[in-house]
Protein backbone atom coordinates (compact mmCIF):
# COMPACT_ATOMS: atom_id res chain seq x y z
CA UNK A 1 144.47 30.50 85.41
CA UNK A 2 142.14 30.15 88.22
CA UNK A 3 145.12 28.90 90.21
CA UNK A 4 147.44 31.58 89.55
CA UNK A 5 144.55 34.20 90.80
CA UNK A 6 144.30 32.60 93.82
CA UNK A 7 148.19 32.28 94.50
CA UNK A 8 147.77 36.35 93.30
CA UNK A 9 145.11 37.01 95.91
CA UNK A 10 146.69 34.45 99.15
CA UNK A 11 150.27 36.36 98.41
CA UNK A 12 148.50 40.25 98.03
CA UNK A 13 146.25 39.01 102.12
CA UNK A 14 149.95 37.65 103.48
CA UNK A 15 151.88 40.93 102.53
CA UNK A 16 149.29 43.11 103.73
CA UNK A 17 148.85 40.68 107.49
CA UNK A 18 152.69 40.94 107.57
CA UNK A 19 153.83 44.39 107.18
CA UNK A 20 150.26 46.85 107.54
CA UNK A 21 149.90 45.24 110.67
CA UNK A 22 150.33 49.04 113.00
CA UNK A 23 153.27 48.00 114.79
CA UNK A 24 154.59 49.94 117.92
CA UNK A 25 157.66 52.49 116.73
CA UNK A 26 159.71 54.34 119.67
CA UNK A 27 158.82 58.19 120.13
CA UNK A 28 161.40 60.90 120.83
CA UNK A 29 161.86 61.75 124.52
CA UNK A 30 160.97 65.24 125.08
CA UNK A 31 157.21 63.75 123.33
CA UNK A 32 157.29 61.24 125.70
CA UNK A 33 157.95 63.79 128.62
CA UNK A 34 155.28 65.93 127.70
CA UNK A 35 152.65 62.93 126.93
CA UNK A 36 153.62 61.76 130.13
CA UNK A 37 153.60 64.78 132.49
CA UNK A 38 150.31 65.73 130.82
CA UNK A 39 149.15 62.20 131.33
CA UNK A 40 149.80 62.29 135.52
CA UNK A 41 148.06 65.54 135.27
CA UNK A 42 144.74 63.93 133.44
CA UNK A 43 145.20 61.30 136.21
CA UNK A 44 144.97 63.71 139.23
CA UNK A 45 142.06 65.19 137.92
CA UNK A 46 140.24 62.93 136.52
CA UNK A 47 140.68 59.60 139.00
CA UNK A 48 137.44 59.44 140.28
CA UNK A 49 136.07 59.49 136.31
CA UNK A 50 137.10 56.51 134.20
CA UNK A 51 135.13 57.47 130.66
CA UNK A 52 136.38 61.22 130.95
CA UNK A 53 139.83 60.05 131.86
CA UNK A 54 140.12 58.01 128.81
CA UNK A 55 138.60 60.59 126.81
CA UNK A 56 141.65 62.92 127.92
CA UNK A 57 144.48 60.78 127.12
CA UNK A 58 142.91 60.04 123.86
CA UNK A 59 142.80 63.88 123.15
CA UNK A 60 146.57 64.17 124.96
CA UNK A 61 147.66 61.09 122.30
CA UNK A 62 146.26 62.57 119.42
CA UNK A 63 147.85 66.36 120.72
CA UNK A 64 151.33 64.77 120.28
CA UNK A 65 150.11 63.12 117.14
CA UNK A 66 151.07 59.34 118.80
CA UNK A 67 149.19 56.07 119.55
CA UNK A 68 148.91 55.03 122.98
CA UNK A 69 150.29 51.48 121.87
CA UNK A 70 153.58 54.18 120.81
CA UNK A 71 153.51 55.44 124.29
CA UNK A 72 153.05 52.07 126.32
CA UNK A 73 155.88 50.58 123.99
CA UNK A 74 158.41 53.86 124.29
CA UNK A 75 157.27 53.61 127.84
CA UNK A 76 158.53 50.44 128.71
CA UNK A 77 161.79 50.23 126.14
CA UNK A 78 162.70 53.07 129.18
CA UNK A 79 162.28 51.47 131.83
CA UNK A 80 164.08 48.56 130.36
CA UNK A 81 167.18 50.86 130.08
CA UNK A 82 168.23 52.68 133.63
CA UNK A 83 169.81 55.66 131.33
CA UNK A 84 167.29 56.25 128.85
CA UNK A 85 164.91 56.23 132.02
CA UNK A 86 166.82 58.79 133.68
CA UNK A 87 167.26 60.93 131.00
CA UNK A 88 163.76 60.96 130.61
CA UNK A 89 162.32 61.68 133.34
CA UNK A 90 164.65 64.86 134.11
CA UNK A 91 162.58 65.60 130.81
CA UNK A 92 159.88 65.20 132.77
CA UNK A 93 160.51 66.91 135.32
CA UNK A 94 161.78 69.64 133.05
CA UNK A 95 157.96 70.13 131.63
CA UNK A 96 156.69 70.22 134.50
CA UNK A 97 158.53 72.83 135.78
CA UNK A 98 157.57 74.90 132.75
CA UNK A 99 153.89 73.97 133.33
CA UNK A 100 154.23 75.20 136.93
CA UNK A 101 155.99 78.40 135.89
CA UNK A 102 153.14 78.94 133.38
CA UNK A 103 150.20 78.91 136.40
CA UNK A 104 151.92 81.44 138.40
């Protein structure tokens, strides 16, 4: 009996390790263009600043309701693909036109 518990409890700790393990899933596009744009932004401002910079892209993740492992990994799955890349960054650029329209 003793035995079967312990098969029980080793099978119950190798299904959790193998699929609740947070792996990286692709976001849409136009949340990447916005995470993104909003992300240079952070950047310009605060350079000089490492803690407040992190604390703004941590705020900025959790606006789009995304990880930054989400972001890295959409991030690069883009650049791996010259389309997808260009597509996305006339998103980009897009948003940021819209931001700029906003200021004036």
């Amino acid at each position: 009996m003793q035995a079967k518990n312990n098969s029980l409890i080793l099978s119950i700790i190798i299904f959790v390790l193998l699929f609740g393990c947070n792996t990286p899933k692709e976001i849409d596009k136009t949340t990447l263009s916005k995470t993104y744009v909003d992300i240079m932004i952070a950047q310009e401002i605060y350079l000089p600043n490492f803690d407040s910079l992190k604390i703004k892209k941590q705020k900025i993740f959790k606006k789009y309701g995304i990880t930054e492992k989400d972001y890295n990994y959409t991030l690069e799955s883009y650049k791996a693909d010259t389309e997808k890349w260009n597509e996305f960054f006339a998103s980009s650029l897009a948003y940021l036109d819209t931001l700029k329209k906003r200021v004036k």
